[in-house]
N, C-alpha and C. Protein backbone atom coordinates (compact mmCIF):
# COMPACT_ATOMS: atom_id res chain seq x y z
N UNK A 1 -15.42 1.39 -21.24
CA UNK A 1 -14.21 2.18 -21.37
C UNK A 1 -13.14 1.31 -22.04
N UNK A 2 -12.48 1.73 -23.05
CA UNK A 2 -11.76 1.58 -23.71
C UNK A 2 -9.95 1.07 -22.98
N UNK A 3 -9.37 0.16 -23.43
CA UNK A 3 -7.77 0.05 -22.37
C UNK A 3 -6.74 0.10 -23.79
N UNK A 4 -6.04 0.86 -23.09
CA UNK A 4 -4.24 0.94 -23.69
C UNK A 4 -3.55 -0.06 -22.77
N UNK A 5 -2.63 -0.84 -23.70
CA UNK A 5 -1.93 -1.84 -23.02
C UNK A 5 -0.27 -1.29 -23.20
N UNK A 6 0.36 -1.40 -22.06
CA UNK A 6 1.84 -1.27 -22.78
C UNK A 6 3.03 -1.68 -21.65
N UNK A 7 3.77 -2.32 -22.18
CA UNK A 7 5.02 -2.55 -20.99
C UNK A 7 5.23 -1.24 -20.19
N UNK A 8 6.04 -1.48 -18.93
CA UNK A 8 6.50 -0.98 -17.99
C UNK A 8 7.40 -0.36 -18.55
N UNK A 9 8.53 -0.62 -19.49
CA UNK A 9 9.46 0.30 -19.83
C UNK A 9 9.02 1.08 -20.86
N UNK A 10 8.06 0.79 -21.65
CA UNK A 10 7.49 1.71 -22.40
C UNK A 10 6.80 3.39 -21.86
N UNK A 11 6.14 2.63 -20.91
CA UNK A 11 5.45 3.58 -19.86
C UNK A 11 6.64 4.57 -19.19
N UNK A 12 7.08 4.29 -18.41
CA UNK A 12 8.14 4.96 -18.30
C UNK A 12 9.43 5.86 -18.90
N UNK A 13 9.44 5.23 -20.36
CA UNK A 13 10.28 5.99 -21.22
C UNK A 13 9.11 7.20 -21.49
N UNK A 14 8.16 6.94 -21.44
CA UNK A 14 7.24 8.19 -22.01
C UNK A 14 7.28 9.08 -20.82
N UNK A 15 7.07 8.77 -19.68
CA UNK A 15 7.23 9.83 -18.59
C UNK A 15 8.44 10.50 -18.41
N UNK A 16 9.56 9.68 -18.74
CA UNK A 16 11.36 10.08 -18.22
C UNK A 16 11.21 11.17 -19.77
N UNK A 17 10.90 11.38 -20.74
CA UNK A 17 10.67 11.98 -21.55
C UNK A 17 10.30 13.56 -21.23
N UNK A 18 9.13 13.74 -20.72
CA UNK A 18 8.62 14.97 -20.40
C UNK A 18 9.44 15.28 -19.51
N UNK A 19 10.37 14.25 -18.19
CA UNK A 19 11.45 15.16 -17.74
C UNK A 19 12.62 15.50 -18.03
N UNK A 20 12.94 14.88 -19.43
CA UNK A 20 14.14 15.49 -19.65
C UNK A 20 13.47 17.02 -20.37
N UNK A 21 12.37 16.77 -20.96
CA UNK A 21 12.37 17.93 -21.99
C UNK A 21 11.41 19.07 -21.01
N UNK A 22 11.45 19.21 -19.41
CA UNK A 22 10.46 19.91 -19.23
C UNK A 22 11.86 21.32 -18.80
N UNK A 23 11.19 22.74 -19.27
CA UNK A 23 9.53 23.00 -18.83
C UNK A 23 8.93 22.96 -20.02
N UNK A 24 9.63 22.46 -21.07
CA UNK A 24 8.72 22.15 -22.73
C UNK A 24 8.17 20.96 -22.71
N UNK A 25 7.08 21.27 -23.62
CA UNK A 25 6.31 19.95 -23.51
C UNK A 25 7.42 18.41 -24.94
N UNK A 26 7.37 17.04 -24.01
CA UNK A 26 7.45 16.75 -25.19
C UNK A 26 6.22 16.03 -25.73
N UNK A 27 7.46 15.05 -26.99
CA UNK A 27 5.96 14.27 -27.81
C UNK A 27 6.74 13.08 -28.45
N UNK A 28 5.97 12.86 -28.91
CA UNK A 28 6.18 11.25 -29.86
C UNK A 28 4.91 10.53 -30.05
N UNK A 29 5.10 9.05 -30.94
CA UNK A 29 3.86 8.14 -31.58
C UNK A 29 4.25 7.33 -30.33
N UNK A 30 3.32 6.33 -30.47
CA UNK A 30 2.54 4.73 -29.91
C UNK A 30 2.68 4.15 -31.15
N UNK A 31 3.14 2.94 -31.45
CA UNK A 31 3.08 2.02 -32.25
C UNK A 31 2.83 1.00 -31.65
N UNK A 32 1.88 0.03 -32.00
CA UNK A 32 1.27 -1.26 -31.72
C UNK A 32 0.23 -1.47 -32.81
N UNK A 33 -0.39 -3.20 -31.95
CA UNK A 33 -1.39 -3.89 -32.43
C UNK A 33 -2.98 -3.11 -31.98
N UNK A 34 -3.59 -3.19 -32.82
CA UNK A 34 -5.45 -2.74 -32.22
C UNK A 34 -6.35 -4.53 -32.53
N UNK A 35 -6.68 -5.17 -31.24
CA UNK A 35 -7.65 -6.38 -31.72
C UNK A 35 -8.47 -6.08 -30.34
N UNK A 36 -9.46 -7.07 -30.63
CA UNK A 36 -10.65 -7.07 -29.71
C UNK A 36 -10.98 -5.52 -29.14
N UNK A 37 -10.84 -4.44 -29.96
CA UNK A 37 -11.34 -3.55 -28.98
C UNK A 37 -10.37 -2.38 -28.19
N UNK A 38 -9.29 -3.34 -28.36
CA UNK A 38 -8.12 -1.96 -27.50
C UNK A 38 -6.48 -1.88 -28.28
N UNK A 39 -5.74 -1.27 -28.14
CA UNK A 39 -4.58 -1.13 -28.80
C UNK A 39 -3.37 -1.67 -27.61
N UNK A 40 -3.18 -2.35 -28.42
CA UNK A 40 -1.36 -3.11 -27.34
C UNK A 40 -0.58 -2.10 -28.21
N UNK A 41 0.66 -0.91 -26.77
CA UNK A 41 1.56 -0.40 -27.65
C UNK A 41 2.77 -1.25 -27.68
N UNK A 42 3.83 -1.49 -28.04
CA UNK A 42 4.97 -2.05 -28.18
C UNK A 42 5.72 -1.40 -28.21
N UNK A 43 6.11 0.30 -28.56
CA UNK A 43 7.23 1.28 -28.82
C UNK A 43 6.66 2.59 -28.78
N UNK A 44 7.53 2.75 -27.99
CA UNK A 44 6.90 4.71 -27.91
C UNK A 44 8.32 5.27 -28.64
N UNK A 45 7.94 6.29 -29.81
CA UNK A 45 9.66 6.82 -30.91
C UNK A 45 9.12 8.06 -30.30
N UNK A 46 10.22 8.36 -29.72
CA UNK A 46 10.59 9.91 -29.43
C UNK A 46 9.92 11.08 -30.97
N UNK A 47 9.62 12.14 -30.80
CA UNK A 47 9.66 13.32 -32.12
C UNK A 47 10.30 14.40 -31.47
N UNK A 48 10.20 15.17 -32.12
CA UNK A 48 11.01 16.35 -31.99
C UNK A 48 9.94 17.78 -31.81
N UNK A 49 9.64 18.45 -31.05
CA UNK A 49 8.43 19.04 -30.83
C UNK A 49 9.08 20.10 -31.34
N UNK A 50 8.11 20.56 -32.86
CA UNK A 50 9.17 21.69 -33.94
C UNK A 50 8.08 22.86 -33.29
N UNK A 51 7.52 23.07 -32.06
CA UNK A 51 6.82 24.30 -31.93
C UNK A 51 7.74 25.50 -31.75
N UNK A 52 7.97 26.37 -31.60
CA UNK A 52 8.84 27.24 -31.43
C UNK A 52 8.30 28.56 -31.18
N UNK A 53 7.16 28.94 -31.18
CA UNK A 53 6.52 29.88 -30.45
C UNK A 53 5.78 29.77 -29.25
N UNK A 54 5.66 28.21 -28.78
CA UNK A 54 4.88 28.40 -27.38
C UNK A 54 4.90 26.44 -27.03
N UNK A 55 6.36 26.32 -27.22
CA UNK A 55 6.76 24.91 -26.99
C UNK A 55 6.48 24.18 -24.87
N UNK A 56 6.31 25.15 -24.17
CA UNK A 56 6.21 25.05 -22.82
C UNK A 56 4.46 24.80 -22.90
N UNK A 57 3.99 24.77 -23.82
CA UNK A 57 2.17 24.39 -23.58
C UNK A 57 2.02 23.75 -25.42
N UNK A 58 2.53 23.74 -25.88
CA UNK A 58 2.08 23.20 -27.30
C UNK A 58 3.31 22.22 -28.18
N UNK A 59 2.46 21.34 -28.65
CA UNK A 59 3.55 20.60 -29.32
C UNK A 59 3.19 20.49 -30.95
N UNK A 60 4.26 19.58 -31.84
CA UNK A 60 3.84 19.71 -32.97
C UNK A 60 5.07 18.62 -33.46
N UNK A 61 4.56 17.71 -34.30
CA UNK A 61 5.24 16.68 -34.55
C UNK A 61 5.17 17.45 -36.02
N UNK A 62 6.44 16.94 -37.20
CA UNK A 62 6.91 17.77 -38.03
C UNK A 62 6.02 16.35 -39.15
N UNK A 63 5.56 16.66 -40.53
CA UNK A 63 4.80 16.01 -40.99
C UNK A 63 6.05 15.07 -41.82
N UNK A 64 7.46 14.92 -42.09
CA UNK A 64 8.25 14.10 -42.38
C UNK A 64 8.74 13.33 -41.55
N UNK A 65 8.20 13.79 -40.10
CA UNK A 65 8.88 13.30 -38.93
C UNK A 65 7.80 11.76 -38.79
N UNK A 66 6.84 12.53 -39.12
CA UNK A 66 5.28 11.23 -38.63
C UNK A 66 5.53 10.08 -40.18
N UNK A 67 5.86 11.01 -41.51
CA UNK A 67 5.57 9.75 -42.30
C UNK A 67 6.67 8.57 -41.94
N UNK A 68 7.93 9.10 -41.48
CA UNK A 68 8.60 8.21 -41.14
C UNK A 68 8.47 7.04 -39.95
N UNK A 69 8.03 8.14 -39.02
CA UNK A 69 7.22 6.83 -38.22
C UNK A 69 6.31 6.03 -38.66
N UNK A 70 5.25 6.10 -39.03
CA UNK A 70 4.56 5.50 -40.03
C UNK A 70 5.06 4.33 -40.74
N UNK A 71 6.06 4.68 -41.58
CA UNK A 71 7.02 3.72 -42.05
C UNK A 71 7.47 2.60 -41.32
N UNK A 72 7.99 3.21 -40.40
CA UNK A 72 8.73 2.32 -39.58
C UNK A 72 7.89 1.09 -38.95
N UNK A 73 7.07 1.96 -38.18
CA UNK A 73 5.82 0.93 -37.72
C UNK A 73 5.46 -0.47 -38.68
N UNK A 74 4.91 0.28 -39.84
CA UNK A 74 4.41 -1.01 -40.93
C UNK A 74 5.94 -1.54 -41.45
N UNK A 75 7.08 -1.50 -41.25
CA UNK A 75 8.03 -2.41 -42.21
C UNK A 75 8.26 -3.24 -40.58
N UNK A 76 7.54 -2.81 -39.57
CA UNK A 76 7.98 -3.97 -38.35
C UNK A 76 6.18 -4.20 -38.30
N UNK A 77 5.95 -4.33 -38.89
CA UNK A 77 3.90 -4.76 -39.18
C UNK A 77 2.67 -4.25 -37.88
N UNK A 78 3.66 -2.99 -37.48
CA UNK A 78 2.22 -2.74 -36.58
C UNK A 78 1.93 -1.15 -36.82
N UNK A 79 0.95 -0.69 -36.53
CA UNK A 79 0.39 0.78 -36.72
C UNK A 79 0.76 1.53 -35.64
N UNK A 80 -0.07 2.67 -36.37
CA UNK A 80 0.51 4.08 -35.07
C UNK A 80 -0.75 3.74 -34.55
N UNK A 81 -0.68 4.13 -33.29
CA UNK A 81 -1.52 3.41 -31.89
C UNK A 81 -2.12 4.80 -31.74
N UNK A 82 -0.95 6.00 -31.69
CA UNK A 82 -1.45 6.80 -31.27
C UNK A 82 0.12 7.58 -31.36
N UNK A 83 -0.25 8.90 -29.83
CA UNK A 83 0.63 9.73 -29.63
C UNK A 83 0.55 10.09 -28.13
N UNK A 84 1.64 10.76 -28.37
CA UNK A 84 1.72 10.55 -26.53
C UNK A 84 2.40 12.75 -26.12
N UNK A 85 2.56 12.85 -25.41
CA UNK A 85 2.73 14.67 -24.91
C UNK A 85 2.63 15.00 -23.41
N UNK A 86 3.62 15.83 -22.85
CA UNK A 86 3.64 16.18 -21.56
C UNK A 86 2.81 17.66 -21.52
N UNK A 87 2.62 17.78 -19.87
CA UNK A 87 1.95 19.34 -19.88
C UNK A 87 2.67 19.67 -18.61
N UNK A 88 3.78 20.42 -18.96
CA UNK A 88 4.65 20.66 -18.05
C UNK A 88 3.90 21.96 -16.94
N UNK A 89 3.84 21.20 -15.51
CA UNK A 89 3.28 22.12 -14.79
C UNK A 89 1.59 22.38 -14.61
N UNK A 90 0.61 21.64 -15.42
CA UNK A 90 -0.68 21.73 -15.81
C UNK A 90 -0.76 20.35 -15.72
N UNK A 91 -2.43 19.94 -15.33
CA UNK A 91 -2.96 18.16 -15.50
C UNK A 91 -2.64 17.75 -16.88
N UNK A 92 -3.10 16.05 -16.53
CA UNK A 92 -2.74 15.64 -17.35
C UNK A 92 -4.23 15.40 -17.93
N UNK A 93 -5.04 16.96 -18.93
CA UNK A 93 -6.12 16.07 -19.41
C UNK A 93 -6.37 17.01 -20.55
N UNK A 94 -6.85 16.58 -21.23
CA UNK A 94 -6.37 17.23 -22.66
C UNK A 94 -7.11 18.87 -22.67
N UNK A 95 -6.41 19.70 -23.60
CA UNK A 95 -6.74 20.80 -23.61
C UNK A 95 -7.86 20.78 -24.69
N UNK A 96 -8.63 22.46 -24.90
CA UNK A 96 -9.04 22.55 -26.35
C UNK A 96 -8.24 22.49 -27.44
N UNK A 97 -7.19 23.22 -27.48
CA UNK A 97 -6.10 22.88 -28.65
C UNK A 97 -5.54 21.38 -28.41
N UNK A 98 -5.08 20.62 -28.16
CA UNK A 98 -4.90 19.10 -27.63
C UNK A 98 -6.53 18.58 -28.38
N UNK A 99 -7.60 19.02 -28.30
CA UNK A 99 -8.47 18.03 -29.23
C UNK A 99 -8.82 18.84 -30.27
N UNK A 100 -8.75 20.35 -30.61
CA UNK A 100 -8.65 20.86 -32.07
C UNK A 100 -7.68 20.35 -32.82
N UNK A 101 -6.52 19.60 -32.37
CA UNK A 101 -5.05 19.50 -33.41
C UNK A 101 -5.12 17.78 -33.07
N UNK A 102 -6.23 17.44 -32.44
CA UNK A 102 -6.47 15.52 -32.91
C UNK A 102 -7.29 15.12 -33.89
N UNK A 103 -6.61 14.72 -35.01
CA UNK A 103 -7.48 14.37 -35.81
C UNK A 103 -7.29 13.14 -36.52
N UNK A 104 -6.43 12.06 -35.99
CA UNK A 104 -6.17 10.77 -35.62
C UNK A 104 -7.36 9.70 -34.99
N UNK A 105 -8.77 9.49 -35.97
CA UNK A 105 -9.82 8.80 -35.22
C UNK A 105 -9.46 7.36 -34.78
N UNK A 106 -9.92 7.02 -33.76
CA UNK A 106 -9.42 5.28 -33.27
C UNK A 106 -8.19 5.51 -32.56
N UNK A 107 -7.52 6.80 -32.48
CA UNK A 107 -5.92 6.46 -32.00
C UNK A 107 -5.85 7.23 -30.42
N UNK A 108 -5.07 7.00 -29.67
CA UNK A 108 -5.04 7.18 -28.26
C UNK A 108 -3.74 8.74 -27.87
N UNK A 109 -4.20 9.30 -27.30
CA UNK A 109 -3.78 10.39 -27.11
C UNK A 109 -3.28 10.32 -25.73
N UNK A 110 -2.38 10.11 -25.11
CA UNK A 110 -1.87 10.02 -23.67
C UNK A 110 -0.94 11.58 -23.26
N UNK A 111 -0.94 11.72 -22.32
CA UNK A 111 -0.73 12.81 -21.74
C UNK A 111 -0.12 12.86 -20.03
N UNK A 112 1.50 13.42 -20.03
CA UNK A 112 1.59 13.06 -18.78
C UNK A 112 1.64 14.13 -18.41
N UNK A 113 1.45 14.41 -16.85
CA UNK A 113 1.56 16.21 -15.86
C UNK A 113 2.96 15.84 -15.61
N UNK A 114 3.82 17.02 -15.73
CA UNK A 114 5.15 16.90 -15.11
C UNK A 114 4.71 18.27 -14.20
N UNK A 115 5.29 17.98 -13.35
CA UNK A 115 5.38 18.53 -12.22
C UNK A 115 6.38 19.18 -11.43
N UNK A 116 6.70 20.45 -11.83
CA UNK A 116 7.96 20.73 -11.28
C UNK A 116 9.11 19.91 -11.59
N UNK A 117 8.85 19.39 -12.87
CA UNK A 117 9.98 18.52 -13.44
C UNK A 117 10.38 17.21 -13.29
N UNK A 118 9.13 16.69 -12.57
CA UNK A 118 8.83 15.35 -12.20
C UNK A 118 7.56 14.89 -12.73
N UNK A 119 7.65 13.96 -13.37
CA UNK A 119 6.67 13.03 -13.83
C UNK A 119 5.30 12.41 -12.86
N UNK A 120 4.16 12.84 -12.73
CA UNK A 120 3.25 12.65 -12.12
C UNK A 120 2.20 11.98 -12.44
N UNK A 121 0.64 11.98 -13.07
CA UNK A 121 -0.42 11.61 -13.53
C UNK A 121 0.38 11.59 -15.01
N UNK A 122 -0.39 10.34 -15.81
CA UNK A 122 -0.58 10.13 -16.83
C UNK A 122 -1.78 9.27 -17.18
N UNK A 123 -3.02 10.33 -18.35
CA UNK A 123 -3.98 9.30 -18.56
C UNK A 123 -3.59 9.29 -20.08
N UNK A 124 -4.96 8.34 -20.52
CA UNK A 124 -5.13 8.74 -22.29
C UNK A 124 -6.13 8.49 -22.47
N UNK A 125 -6.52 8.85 -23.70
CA UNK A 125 -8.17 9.45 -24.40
C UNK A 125 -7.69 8.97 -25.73
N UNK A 126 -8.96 7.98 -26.00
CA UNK A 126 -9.35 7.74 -27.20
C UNK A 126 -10.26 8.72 -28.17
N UNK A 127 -9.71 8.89 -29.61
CA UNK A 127 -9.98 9.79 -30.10
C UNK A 127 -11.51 9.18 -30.95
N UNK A 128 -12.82 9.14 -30.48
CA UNK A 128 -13.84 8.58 -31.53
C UNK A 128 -14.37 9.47 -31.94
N UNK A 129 -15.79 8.31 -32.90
CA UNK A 129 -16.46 9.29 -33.74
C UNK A 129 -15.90 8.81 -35.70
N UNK A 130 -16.78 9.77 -35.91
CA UNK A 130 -16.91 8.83 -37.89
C UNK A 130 -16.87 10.32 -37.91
N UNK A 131 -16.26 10.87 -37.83
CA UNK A 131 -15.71 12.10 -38.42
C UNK A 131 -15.33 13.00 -37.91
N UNK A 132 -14.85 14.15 -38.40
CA UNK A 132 -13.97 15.52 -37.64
C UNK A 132 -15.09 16.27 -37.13
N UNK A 133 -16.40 16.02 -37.72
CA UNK A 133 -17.29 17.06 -37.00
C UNK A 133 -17.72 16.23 -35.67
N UNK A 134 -17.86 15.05 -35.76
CA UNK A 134 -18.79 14.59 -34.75
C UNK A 134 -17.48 13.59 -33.35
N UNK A 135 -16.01 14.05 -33.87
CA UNK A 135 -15.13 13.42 -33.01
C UNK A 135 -14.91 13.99 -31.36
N UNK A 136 -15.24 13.04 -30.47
CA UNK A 136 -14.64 13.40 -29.11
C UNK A 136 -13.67 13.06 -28.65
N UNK A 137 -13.21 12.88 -27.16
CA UNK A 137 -12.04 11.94 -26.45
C UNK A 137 -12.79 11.04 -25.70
N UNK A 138 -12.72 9.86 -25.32
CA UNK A 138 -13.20 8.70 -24.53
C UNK A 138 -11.68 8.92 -23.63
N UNK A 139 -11.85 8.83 -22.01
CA UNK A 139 -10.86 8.32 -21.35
C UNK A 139 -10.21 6.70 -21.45
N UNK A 140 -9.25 6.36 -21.68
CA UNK A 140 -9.08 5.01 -21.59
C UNK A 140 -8.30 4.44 -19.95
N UNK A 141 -8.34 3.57 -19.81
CA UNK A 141 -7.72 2.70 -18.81
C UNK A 141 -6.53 2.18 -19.44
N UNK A 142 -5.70 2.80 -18.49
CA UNK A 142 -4.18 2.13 -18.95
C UNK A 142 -3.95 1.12 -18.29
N UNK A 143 -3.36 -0.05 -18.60
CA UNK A 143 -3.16 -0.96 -17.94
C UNK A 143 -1.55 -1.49 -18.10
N UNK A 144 -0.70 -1.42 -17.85
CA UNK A 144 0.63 -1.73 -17.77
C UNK A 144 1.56 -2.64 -17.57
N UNK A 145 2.07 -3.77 -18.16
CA UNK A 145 2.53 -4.79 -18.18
C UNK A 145 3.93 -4.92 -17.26
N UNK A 146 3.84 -5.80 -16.78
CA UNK A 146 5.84 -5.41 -16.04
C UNK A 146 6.84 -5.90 -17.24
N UNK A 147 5.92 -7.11 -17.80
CA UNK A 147 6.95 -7.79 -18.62
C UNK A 147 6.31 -7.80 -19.99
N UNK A 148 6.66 -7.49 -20.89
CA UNK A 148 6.31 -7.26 -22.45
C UNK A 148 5.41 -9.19 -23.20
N UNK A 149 5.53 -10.01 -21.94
CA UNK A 149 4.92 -10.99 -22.27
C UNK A 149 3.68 -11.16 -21.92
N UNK A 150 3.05 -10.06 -20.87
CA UNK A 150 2.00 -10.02 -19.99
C UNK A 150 1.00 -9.15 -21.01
N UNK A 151 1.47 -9.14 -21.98
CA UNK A 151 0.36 -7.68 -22.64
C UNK A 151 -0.35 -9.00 -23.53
């Protein structure tokens, strides 16, 4: 099994996230390093979830919104790790639409349950596979740093 590494305040900004924005789901990237096997995140950037017909179960990062992240990531030299999304009121484990709309191979998909507007379970799933036909989710092990020196 695969591990996501990421500080404590990282972790937490991603959960305090889905409660400000619940009963809508939110979203944003993972930016970090990928060596030996697993991805260290370093920054979780907020997006703006442009769904607008069914934003309380679906999200949608805007495609100027991602190249910019993108950007950002590589002019501070690390990649998109992944992405991250709440399921306000529902687990935290990915839906069919959640792996029809992943198509990010190698990158980590995390997912927290808010709960009546409280932040509860959060896992993530690695997205594998050598292509869109043959891609699944792998669960990963999060492992969580207190101090950004421990990762």
């Amino acid at each position: 099994m695969s591990i996501l590494r990421l500080p404590r305040a990282v972790y937490e900004a991603i959960r305090g996230h889905g409660e400000e924005t619940f009963p809508h789901e939110c979203c944003g990237a993972l930016i970090g390093r990928f060596a030996e096997g697993s991805w260290t995140v370093i920054a979780a950037i907020r997006a703006g979830n442009t769904r607008t017909d069914s934003a309380h179960n679906r999200y949608r990062i805007a495609p100027a919104e991602l190249v910019k992240i993108e950007r950002e990531a590589r002019r501070q030299g690390l990649d998109v790790a992944g992405f991250y999304h709440s399921h306000p009121d529902h687990p935290a484990q990915w839906s069919s639409t959640d792996f029809a709309e992943a198509h990010w191979l190698g990158c980590c998909y995390m997912i927290t349950e808010v709960a009546a507007g409280k932040a509860a379970v959060t896992h993530s799933f690695l997205l594998v596979g050598g292509s869109e036909e043959d891609k699944r989710f792998e669960q990963q092990i999060i492992q969580v740093a207190e101090e950004s020196g421990e990762l």
